[in-house]
N, C-alpha and C. Protein backbone atom coordinates (compact mmCIF):
# COMPACT_ATOMS: atom_id res chain seq x y z
N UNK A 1 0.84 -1.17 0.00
CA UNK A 1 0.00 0.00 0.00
C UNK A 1 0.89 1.24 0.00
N UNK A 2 0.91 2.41 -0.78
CA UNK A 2 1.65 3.55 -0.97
C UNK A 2 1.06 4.15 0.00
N UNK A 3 2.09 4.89 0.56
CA UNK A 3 2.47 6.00 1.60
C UNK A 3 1.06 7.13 1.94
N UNK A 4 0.91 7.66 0.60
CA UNK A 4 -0.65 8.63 0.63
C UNK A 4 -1.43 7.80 1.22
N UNK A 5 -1.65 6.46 0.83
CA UNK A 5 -2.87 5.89 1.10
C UNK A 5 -3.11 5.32 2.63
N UNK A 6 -1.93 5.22 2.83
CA UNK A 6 -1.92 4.48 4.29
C UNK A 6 -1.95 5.64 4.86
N UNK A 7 -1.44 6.42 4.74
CA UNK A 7 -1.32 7.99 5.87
C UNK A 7 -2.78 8.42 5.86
N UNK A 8 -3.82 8.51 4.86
CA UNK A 8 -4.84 8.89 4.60
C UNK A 8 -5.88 7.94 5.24
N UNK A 9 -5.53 6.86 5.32
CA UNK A 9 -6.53 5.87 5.92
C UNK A 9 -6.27 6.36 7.49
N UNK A 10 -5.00 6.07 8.10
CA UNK A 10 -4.22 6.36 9.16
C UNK A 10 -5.48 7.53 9.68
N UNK A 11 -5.38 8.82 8.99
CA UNK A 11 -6.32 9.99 9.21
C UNK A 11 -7.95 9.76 9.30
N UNK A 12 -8.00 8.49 8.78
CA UNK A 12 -9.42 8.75 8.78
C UNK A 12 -10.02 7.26 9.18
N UNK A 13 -10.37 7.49 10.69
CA UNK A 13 -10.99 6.08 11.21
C UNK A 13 -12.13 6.45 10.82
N UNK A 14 -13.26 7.17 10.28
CA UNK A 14 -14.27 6.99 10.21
C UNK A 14 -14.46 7.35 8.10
N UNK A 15 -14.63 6.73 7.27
CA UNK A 15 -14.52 6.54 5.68
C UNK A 15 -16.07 7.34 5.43
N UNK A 16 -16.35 8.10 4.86
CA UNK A 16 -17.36 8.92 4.31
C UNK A 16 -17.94 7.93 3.48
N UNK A 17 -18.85 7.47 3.21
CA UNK A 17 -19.20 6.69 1.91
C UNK A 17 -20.56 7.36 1.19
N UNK A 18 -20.80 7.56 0.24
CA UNK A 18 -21.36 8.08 -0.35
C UNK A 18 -22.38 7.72 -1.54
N UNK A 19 -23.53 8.06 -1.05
CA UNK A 19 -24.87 7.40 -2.22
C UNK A 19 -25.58 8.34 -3.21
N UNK A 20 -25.47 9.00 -2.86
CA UNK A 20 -26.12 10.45 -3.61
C UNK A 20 -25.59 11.69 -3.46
N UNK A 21 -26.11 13.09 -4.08
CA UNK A 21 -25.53 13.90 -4.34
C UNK A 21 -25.46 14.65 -3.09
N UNK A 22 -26.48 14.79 -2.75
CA UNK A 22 -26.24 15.10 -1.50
C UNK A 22 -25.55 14.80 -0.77
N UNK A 23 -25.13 13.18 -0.17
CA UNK A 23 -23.88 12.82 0.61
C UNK A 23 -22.89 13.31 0.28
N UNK A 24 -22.60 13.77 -1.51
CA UNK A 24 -21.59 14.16 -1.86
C UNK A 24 -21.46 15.69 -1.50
N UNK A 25 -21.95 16.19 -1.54
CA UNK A 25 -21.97 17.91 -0.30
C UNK A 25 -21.38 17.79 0.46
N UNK A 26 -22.34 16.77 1.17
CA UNK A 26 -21.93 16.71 2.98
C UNK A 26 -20.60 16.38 3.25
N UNK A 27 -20.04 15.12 2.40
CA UNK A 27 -19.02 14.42 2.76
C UNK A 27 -17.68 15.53 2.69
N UNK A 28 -18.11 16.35 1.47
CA UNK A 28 -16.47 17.29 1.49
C UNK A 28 -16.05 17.91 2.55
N UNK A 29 -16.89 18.16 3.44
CA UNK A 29 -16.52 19.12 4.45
C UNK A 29 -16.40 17.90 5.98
N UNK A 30 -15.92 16.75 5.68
CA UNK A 30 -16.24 15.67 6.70
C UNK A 30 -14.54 15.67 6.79
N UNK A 31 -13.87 15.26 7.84
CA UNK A 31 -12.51 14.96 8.34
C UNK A 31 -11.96 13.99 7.35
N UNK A 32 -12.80 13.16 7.11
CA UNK A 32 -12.39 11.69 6.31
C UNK A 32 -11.12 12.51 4.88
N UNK A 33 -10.58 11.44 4.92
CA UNK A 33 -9.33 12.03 3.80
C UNK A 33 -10.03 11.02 2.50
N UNK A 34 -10.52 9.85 3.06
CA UNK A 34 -11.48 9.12 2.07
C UNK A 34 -12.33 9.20 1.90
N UNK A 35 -13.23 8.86 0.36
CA UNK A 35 -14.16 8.79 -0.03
C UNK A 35 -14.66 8.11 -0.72
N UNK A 36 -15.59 6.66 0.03
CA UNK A 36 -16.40 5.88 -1.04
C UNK A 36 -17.18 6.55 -1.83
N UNK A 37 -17.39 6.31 -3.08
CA UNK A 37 -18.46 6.58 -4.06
C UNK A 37 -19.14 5.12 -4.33
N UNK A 38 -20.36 5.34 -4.06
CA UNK A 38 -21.23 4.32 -4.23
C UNK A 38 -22.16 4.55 -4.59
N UNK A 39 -22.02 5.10 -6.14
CA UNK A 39 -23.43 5.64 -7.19
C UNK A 39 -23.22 6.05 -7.98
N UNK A 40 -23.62 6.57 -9.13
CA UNK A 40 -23.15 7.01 -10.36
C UNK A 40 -23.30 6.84 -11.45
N UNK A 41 -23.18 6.52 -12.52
CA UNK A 41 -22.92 6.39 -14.01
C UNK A 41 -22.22 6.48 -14.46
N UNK A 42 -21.87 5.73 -15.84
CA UNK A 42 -20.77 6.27 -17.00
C UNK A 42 -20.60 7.56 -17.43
N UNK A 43 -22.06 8.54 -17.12
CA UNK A 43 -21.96 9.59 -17.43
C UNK A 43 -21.69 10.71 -16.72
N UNK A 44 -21.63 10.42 -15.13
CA UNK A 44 -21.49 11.35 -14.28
C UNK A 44 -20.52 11.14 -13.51
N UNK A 45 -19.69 9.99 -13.47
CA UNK A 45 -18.93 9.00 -12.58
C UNK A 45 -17.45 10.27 -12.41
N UNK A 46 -16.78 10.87 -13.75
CA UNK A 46 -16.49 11.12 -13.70
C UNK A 46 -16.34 12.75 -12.98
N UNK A 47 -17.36 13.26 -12.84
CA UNK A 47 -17.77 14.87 -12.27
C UNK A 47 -17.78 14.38 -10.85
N UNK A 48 -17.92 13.56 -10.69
CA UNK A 48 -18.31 13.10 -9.26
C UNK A 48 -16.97 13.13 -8.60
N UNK A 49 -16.24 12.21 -8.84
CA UNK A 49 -14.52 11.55 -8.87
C UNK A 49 -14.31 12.86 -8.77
N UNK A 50 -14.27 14.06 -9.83
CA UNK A 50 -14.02 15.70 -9.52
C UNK A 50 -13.71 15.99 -8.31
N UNK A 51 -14.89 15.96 -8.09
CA UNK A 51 -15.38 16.99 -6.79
C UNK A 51 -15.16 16.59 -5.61
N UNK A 52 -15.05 14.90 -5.73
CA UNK A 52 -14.06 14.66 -4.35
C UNK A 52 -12.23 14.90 -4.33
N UNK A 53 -12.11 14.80 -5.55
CA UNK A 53 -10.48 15.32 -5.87
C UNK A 53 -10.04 16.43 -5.62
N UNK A 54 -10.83 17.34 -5.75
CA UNK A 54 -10.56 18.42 -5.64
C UNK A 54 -10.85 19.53 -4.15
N UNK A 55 -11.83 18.83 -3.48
CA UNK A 55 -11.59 18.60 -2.03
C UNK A 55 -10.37 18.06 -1.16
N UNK A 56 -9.63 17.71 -1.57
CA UNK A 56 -8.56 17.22 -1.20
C UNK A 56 -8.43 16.02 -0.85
N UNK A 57 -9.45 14.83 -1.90
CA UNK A 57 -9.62 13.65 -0.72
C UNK A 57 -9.65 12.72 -1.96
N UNK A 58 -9.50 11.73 -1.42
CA UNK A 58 -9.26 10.53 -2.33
C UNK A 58 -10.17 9.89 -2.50
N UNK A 59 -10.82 9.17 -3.67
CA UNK A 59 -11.49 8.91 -4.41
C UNK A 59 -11.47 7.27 -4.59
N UNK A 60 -12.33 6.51 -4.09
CA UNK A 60 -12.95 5.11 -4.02
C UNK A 60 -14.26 4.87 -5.10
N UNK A 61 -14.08 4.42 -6.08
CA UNK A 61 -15.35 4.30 -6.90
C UNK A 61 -15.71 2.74 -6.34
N UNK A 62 -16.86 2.52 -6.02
CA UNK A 62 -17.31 0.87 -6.02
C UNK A 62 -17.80 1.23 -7.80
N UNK A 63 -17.04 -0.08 -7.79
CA UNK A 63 -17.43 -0.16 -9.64
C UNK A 63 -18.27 -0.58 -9.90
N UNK A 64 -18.72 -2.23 -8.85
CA UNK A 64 -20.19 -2.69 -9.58
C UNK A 64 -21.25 -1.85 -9.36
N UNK A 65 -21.04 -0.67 -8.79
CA UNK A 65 -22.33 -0.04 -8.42
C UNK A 65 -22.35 1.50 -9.57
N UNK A 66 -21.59 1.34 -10.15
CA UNK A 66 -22.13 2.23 -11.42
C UNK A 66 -22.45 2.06 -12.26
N UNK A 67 -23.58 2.41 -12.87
CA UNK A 67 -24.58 2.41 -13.37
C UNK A 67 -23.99 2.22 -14.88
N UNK A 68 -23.91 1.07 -16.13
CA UNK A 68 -23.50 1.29 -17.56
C UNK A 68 -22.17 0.74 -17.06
N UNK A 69 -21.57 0.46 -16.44
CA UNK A 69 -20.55 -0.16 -16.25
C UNK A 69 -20.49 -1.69 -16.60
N UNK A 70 -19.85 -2.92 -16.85
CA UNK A 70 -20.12 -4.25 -16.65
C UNK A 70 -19.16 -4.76 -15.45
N UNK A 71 -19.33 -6.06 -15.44
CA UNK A 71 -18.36 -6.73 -13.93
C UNK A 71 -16.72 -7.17 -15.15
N UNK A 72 -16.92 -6.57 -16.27
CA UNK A 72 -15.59 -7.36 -16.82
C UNK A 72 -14.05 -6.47 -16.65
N UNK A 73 -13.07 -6.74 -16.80
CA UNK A 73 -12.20 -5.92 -16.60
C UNK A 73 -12.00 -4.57 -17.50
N UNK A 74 -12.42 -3.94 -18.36
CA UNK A 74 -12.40 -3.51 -18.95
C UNK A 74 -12.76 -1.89 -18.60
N UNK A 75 -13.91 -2.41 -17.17
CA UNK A 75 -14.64 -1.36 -16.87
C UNK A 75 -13.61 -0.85 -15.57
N UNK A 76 -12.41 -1.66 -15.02
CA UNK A 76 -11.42 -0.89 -14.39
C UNK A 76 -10.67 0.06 -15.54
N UNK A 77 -10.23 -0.32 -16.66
CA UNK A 77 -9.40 0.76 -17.62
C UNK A 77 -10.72 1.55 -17.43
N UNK A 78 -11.80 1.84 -17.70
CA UNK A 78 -12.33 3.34 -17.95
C UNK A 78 -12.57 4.11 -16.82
N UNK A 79 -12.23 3.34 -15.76
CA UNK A 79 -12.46 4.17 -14.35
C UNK A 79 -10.95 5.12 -14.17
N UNK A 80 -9.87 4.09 -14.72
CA UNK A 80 -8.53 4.47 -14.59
C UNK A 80 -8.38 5.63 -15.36
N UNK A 81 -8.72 5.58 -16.94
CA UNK A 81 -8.83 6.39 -18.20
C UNK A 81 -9.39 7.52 -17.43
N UNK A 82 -10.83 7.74 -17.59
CA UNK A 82 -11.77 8.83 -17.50
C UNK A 82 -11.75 9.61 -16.39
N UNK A 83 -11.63 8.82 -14.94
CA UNK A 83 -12.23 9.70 -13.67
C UNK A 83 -10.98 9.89 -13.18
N UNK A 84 -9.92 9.22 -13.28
CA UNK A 84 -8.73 9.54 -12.25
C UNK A 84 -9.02 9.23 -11.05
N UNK A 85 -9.82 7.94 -10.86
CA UNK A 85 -10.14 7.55 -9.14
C UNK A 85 -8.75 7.41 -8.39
N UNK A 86 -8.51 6.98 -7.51
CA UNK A 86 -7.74 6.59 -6.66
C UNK A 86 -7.69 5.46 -6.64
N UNK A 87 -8.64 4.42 -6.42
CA UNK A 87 -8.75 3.06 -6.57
C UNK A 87 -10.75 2.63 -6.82
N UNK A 88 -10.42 1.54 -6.76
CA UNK A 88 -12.03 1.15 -6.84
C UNK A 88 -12.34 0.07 -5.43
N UNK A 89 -13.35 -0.21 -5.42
CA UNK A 89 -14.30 -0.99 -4.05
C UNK A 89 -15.07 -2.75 -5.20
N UNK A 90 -14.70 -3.24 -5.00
CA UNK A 90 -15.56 -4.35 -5.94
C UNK A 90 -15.71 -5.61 -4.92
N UNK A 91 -16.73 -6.76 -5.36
CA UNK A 91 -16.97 -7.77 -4.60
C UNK A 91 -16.11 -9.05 -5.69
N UNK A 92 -15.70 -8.17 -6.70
CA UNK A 92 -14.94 -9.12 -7.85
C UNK A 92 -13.34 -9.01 -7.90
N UNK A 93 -13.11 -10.54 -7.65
CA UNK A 93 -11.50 -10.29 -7.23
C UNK A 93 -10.49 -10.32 -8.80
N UNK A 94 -11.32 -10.84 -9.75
CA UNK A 94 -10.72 -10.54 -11.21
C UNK A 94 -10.46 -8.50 -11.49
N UNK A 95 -11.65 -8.13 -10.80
CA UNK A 95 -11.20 -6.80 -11.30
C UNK A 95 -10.13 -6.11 -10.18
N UNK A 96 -9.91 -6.32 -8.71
CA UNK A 96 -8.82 -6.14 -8.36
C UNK A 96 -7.98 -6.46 -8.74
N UNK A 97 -7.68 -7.67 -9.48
CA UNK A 97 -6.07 -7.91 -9.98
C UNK A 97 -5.92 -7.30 -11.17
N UNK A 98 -6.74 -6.54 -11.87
CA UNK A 98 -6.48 -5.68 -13.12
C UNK A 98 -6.95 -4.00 -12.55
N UNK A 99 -7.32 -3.90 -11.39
CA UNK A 99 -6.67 -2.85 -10.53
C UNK A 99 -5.46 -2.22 -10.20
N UNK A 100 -4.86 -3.57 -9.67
CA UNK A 100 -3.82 -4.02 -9.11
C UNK A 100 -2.75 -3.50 -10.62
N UNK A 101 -2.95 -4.00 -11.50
CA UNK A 101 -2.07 -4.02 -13.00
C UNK A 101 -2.03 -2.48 -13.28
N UNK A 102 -3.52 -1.89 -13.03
CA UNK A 102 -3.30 -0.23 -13.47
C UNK A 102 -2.71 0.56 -12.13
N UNK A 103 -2.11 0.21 -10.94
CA UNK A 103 -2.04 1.00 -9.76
C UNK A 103 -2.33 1.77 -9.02
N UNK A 104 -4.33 1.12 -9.04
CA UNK A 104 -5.38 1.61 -8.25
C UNK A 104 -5.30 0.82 -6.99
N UNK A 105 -5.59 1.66 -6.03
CA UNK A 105 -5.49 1.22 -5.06
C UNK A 105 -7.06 0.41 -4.62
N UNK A 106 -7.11 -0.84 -3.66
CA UNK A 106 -8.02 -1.89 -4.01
C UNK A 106 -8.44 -1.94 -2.89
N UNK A 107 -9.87 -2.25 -2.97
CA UNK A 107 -10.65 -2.83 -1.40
C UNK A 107 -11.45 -3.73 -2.16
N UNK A 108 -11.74 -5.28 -1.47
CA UNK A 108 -12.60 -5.96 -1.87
C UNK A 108 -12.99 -6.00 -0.86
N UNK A 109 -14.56 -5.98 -0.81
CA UNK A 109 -15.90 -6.22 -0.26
C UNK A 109 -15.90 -7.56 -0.06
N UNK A 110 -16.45 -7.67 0.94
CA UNK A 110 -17.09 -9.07 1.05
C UNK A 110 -18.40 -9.24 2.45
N UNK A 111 -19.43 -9.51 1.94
CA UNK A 111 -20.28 -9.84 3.06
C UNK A 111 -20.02 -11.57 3.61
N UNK A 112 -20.33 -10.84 4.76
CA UNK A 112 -19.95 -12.11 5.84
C UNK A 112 -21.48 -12.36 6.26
N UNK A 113 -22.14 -13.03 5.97
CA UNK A 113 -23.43 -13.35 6.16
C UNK A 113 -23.51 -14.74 6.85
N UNK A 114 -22.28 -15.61 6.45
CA UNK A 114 -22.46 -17.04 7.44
C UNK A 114 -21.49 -17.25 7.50
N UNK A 115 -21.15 -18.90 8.03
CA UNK A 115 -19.84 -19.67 8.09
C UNK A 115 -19.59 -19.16 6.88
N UNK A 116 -20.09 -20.21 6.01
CA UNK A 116 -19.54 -20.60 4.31
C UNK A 116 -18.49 -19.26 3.95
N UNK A 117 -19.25 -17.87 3.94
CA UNK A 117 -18.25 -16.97 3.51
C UNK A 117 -17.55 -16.66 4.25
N UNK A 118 -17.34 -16.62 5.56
CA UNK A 118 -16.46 -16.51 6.82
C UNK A 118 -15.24 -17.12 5.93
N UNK A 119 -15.59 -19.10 5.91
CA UNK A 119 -14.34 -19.96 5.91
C UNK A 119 -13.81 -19.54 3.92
N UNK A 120 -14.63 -18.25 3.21
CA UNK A 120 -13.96 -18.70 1.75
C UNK A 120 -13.09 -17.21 1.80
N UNK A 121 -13.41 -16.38 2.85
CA UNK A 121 -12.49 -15.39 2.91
C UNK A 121 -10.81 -15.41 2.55
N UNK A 122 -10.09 -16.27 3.62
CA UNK A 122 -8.63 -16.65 3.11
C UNK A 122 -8.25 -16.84 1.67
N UNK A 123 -9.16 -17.94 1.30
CA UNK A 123 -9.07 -17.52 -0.42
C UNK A 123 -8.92 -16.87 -1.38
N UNK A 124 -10.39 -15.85 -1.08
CA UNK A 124 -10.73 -14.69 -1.71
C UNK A 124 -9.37 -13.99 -1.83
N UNK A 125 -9.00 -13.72 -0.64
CA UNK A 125 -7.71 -12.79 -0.43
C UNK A 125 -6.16 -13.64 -1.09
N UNK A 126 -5.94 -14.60 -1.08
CA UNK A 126 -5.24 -14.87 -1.34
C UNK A 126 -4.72 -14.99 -3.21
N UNK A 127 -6.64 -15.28 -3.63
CA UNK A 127 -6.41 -14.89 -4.86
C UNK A 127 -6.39 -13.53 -5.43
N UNK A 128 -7.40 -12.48 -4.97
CA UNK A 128 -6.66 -11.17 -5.39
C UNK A 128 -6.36 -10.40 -4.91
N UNK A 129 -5.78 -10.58 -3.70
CA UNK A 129 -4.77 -9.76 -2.81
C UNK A 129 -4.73 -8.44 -3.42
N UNK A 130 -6.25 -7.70 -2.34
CA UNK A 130 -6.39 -6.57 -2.41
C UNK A 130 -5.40 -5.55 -1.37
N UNK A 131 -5.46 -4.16 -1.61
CA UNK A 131 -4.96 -3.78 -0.45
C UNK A 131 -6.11 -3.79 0.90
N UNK A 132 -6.71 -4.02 0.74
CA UNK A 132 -7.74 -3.70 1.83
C UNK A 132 -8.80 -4.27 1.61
N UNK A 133 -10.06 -4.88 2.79
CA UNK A 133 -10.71 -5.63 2.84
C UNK A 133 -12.14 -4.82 3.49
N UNK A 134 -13.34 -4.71 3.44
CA UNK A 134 -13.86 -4.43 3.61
C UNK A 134 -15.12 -5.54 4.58
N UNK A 135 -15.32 -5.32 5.81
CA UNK A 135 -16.29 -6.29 5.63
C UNK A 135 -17.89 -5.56 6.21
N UNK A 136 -18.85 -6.31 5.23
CA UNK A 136 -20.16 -5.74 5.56
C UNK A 136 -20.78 -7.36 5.92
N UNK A 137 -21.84 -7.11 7.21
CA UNK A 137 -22.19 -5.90 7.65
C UNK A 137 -21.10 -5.73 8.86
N UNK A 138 -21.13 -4.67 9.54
CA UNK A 138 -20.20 -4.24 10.29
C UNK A 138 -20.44 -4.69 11.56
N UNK A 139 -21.74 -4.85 11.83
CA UNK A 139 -22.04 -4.85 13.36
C UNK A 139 -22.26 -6.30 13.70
N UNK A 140 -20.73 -6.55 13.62
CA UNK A 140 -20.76 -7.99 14.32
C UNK A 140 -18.77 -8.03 14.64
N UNK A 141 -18.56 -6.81 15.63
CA UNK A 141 -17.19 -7.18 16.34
C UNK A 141 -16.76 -8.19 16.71
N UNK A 142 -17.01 -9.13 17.05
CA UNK A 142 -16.42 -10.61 17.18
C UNK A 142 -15.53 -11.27 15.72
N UNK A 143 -16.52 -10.86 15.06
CA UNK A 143 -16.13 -11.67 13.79
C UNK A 143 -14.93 -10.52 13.11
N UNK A 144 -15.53 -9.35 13.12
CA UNK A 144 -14.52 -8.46 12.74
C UNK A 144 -12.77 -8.34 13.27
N UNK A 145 -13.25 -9.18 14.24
CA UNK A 145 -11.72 -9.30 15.23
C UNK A 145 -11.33 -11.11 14.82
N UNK A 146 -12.12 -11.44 14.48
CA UNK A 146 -11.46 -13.16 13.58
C UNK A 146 -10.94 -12.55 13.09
N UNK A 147 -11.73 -11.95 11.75
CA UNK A 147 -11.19 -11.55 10.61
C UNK A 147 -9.62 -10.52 10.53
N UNK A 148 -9.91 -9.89 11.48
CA UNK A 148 -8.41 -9.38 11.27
C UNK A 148 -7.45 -10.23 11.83
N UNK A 149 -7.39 -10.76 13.04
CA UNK A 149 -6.73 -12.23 13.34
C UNK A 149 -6.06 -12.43 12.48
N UNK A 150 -7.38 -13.20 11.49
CA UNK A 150 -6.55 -14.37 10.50
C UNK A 150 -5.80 -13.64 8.83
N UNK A 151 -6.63 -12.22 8.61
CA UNK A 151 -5.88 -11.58 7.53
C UNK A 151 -4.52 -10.37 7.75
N UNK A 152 -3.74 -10.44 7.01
CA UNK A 152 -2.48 -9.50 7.32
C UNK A 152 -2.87 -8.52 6.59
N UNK A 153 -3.91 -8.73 5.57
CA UNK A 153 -4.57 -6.90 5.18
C UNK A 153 -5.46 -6.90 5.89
N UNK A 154 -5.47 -5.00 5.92
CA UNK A 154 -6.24 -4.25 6.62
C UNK A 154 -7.43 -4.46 6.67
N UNK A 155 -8.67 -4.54 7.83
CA UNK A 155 -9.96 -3.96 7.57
C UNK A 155 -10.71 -3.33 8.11
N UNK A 156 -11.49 -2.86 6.86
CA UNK A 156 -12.43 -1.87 6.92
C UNK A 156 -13.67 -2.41 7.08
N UNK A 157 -14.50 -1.93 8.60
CA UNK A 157 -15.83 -2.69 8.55
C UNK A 157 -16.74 -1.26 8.23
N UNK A 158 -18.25 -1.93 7.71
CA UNK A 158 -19.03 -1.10 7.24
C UNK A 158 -20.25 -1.64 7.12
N UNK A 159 -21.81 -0.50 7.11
CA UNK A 159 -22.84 -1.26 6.88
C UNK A 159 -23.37 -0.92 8.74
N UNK A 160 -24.43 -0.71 8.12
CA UNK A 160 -25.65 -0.46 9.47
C UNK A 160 -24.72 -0.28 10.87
N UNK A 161 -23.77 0.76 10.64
CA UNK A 161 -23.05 1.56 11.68
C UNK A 161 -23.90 2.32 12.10
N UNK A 162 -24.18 2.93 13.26
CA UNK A 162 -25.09 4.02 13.47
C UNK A 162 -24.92 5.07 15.03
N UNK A 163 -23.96 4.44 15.54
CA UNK A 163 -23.72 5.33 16.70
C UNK A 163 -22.11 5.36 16.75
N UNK A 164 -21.45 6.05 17.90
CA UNK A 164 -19.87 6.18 18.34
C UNK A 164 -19.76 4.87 19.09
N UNK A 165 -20.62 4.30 19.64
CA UNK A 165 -20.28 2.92 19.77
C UNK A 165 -20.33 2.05 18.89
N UNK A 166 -20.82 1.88 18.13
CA UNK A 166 -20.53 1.12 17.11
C UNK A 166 -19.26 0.90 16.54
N UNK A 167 -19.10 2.40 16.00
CA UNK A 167 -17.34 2.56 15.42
C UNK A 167 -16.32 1.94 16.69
N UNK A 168 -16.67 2.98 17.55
CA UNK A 168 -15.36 2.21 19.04
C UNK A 168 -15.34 1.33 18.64
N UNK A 169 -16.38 0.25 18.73
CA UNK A 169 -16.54 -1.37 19.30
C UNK A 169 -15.95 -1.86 18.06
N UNK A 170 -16.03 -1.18 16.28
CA UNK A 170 -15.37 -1.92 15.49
C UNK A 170 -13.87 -1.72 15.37
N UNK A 171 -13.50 -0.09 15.63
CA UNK A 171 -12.23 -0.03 16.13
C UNK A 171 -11.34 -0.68 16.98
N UNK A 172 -12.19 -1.09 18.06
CA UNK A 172 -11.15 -2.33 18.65
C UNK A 172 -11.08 -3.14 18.65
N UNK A 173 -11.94 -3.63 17.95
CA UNK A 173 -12.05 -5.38 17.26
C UNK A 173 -10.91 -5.80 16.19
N UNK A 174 -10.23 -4.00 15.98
CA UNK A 174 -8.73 -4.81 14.64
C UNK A 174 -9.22 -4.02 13.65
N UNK A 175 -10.69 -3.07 13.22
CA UNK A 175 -11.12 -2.46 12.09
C UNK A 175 -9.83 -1.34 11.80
N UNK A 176 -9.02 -0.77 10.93
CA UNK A 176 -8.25 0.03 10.55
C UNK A 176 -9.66 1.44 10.32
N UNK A 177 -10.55 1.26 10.04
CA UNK A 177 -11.46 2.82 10.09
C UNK A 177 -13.19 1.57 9.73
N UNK A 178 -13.74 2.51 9.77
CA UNK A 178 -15.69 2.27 9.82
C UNK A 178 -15.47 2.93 8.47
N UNK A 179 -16.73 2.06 7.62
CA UNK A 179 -17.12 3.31 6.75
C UNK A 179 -18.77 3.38 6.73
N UNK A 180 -19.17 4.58 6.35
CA UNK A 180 -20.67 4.87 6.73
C UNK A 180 -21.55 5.92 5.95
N UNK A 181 -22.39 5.28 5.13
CA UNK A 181 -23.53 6.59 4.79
C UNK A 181 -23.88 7.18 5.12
N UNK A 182 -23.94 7.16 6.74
CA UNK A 182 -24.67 7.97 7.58
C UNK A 182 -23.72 9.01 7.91
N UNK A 183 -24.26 10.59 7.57
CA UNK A 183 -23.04 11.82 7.53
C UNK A 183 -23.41 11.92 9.14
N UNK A 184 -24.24 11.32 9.97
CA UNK A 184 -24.02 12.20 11.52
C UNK A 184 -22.66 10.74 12.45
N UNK A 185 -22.56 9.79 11.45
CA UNK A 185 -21.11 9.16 11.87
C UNK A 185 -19.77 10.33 11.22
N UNK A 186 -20.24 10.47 10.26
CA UNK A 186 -18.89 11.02 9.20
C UNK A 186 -17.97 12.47 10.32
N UNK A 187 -19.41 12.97 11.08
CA UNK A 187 -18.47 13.93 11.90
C UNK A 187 -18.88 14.01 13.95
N UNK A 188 -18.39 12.57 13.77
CA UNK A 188 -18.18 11.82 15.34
C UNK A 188 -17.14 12.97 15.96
């Protein structure tokens, strides 16, 4: 993980994440040095990516969640090409490793909903050894503290966060920062 990115995470235990335009207001003026984008289009993806850049903050596109995009690799070159993200957010470990190839910086998602994906995690990671791991939903510290246990990348928990306890409780479970839609977390 490069230096900006870790120092920037470092700065920001609590990750702005962002669904609409409005979040995107709110979020610029939030501490976070990061910024999920989690919405968009082919056609706006890029104005968006803007306006968090130019805030001074770094730029997370989740890819499957823009709109005209596909899950194939192809749709990392136009994120790389067009918006100048920082990195992307995906639940697809083929497009982190062609992340990885353009020198976007990477978070794969993964919901932890039972055992089964609990025990296919190591995998996941091992095949596309993202920089960073995301896990939703967040509000289950126990597991969030396996999970960092057993992985040597970072994570990021997220998903139906909703108070300063919440974050604490994922912060000391091993979480490296929370991330959250909700802007009355974004300025804890």
């Amino acid at each position: 993980m490069k230096k900006e990115f870790r120092e920037a995470l470092e700065d920001s235990p609590i990750i702005a994440a962002i669904k609409d335009d409005a979040g995107l207001s709110k979020c610029l003026s939030s501490e976070s040095k990061i910024i999920f984008i989690l919405y968009g289009d082919i056609c706006n993806i890029t104005e968006i990516v803007e306006k968090v850049k130019a805030s001074g903050k770094l730029a997370m596109v989740h890819i499957d969640l823009i709109n005209g995009l596909s899950s194939k690799e192809i749709s990392v070159d136009f994120i790389k090409k067009y918006t100048h993200a920082d990195g992307i957010i995906t639940t697809k470990p083929a497009l982190i490793k062609r992340a990885k190839e353009l020198s976007l910086y990477t978070i794969l998602r993964l919901f932890v909903i039972d055992s089964m994906a609990y025990e296919n995690i190591d995998k996941q990671l091992k095949n596309a050894k993202p920089d960073l791991i995301e896990i939703l939903p967040a509000l289950m510290p126990k597991v969030v503290s396996k999970i960092c246990k057993l992985s040597t990348t970072p994570v990021i928990a997220g998903g139906l966060v909703a108070d300063k306890e919440d974050v604490m409780s994922l912060l000391t479970a091993g979480a490296v920062s929370v991330s959250s839609t909700n802007p009355a977390i974004w300025f804890l």
